[in-house]
Protein backbone atom coordinates (compact mmCIF):
# COMPACT_ATOMS: atom_id res chain seq x y z
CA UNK A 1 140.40 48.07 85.74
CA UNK A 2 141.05 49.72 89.50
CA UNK A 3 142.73 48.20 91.87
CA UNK A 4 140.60 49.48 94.77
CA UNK A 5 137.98 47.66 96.88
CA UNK A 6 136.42 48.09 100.08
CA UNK A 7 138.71 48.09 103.03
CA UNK A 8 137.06 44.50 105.38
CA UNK A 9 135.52 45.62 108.37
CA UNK A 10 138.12 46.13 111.22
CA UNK A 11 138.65 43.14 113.26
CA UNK A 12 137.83 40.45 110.94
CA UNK A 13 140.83 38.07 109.84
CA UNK A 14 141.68 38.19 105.62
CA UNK A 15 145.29 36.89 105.63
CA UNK A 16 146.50 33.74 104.35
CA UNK A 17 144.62 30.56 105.78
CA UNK A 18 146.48 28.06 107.45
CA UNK A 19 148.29 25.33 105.34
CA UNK A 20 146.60 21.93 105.43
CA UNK A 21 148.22 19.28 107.08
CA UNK A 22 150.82 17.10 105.27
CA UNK A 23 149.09 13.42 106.48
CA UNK A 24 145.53 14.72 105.38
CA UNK A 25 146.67 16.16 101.90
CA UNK A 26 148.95 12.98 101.46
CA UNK A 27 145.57 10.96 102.41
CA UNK A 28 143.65 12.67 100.24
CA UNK A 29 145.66 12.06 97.57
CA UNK A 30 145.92 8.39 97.56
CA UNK A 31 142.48 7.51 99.52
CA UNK A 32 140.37 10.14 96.73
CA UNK A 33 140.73 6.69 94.04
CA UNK A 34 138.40 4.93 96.52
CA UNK A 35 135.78 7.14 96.08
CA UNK A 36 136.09 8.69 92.75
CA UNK A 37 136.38 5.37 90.80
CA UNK A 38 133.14 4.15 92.01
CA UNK A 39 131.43 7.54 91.52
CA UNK A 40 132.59 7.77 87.86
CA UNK A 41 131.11 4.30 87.31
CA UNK A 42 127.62 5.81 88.64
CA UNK A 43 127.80 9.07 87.01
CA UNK A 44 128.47 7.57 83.79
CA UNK A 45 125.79 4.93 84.52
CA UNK A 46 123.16 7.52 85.34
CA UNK A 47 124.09 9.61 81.78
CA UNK A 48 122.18 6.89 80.13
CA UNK A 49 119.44 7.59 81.43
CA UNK A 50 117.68 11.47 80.98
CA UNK A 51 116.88 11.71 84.62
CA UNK A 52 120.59 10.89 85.33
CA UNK A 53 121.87 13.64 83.85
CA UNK A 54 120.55 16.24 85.60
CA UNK A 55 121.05 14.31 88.99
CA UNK A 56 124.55 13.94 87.89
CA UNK A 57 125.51 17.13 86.16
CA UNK A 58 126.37 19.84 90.05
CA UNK A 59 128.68 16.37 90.63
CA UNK A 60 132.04 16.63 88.79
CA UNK A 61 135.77 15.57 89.62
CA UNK A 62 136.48 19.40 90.35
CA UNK A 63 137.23 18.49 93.73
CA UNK A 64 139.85 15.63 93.41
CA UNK A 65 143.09 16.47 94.38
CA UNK A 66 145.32 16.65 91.42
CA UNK A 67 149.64 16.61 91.99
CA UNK A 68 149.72 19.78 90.65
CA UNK A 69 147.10 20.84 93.37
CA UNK A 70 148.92 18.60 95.81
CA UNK A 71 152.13 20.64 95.17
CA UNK A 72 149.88 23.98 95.72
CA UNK A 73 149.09 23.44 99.05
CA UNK A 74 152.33 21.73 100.40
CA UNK A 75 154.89 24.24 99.26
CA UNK A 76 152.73 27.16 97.12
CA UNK A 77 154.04 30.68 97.40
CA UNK A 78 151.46 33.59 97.48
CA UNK A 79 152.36 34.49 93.76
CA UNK A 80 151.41 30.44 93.04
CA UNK A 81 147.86 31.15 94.88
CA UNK A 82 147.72 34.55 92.81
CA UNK A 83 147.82 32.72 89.69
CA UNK A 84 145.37 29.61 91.15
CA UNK A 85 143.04 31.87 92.33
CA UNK A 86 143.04 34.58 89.24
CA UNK A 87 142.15 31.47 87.17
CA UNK A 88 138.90 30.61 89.37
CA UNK A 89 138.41 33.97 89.44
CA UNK A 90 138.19 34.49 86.04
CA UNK A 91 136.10 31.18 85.28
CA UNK A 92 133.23 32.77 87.78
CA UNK A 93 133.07 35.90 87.05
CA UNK A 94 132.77 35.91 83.38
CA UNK A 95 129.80 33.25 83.76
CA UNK A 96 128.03 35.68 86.25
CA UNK A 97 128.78 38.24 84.18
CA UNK A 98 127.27 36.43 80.85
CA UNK A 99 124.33 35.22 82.80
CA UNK A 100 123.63 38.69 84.17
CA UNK A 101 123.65 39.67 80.62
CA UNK A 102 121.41 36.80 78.92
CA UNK A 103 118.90 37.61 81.30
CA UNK A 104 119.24 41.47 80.35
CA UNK A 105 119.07 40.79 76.92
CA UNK A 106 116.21 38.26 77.44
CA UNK A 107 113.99 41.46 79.17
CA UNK A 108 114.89 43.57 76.31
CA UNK A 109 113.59 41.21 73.84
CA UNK A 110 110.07 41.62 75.25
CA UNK A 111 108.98 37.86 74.17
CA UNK A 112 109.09 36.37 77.84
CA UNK A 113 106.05 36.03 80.19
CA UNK A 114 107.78 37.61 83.69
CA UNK A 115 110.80 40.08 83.27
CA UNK A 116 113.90 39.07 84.58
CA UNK A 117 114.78 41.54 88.27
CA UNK A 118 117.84 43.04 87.08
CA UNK A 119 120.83 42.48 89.69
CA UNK A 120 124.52 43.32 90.45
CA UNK A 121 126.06 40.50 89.35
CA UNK A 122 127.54 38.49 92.08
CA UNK A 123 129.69 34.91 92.64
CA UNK A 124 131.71 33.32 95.00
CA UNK A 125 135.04 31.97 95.39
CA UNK A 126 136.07 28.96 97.96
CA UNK A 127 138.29 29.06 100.45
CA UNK A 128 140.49 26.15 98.46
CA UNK A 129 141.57 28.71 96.05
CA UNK A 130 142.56 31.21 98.24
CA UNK A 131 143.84 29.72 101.51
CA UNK A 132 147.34 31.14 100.40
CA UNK A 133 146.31 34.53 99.91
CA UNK A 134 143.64 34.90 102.04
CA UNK A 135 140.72 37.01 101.35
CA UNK A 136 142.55 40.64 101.15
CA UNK A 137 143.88 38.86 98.36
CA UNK A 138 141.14 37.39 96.80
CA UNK A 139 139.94 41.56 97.08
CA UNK A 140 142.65 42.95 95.51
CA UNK A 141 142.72 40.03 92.94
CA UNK A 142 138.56 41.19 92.10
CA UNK A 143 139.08 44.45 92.26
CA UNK A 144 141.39 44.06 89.12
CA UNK A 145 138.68 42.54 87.18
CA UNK A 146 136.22 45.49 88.14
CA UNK A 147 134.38 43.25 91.26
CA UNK A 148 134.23 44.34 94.78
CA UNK A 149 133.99 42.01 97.78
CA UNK A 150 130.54 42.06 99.71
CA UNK A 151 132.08 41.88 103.22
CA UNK A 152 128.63 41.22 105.07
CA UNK A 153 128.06 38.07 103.00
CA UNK A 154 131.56 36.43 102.99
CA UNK A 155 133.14 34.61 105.77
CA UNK A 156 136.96 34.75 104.84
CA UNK A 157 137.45 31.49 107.04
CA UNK A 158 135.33 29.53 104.01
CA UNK A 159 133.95 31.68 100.88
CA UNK A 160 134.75 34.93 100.00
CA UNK A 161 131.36 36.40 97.91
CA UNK A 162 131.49 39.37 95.36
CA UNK A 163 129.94 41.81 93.47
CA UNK A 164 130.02 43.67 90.21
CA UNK A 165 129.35 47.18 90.83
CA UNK A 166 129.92 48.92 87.83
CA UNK A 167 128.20 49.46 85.12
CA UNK A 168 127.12 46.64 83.16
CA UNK A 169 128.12 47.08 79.24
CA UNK A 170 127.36 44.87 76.13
């Protein structure tokens, strides 16, 4: 794939994001249990029950902060936060890229009541895989993969959105 993308708009801030603060990683990593015990109690409570599961399913441990994480943010390089954000990349862009897809293939079959608008596939990545990078990263990191960043969407302080713009093969 290219490595170009489109350059951010002048003035606005894409470099690497501040480190986090040593007490509130260190925090986070020992005060997390407090909350994620009880919450995998309730989430596995609520899978026996149908409702449960979908009220439970957007809620995962995604967020807890892992060592290896832990390690990340404390003494990551920009080559660490390459490879931790290449990974997230990958994991959202081949789902919007599959759902884009389905939803193709879906119109094409004919047998569904409304057809489907047909989109650029888009997604998003957080700021908490990126912060070492920053968002010129995240860019030049997409722009591998054939995705462009959608500057008037993203706010490099927080999410960084993107685009595929080319075109969209089987």
């Amino acid at each position: 794939m290219s490595g170009r993308h489109t350059p951010p708009p002048p003035g606005l801030n894409t470099g690497p994001l501040p480190r986090r603060s040593v007490v509130g990683l260190t925090l986070q990593l020992w005060l997390q249990w407090l909350y994620v015990l009880p919450w995998i109690v309730v989430y596995e409570a609520c899978q026996l029950y149908t409702v449960g599961e979908s009220w439970a399913e957007g809620n995962s441990t995604r967020h807890i902060l892992t060592p290896a994480k832990y390690r990340l943010e404390r003494h990551g390089t920009p080559r660490d936060w390459e490879v931790w954000a290449d990974r997230a990349l990958e994991i959202g862009t081949t789902v919007a890229l599959r759902h884009e897809r389905d939803r193709r293939a879906e119109n094409a079959r004919g047998d569904n009541r409304y057809k489907h608008k047909e989109t650029e596939p888009t997604t998003f990545i957080k700021k908490r895989y990126y912060r070492g990078i920053g968002a010129a990263g995240v860019a030049a990191l997409a722009a591998r993969r054939g995705w462009d960043v959608d500057w008037t969407r993203s706010d490099p302080e927080n999410v960084v959105h993107l685009v595929y713009r080319q075109p969209l093969g089987a």
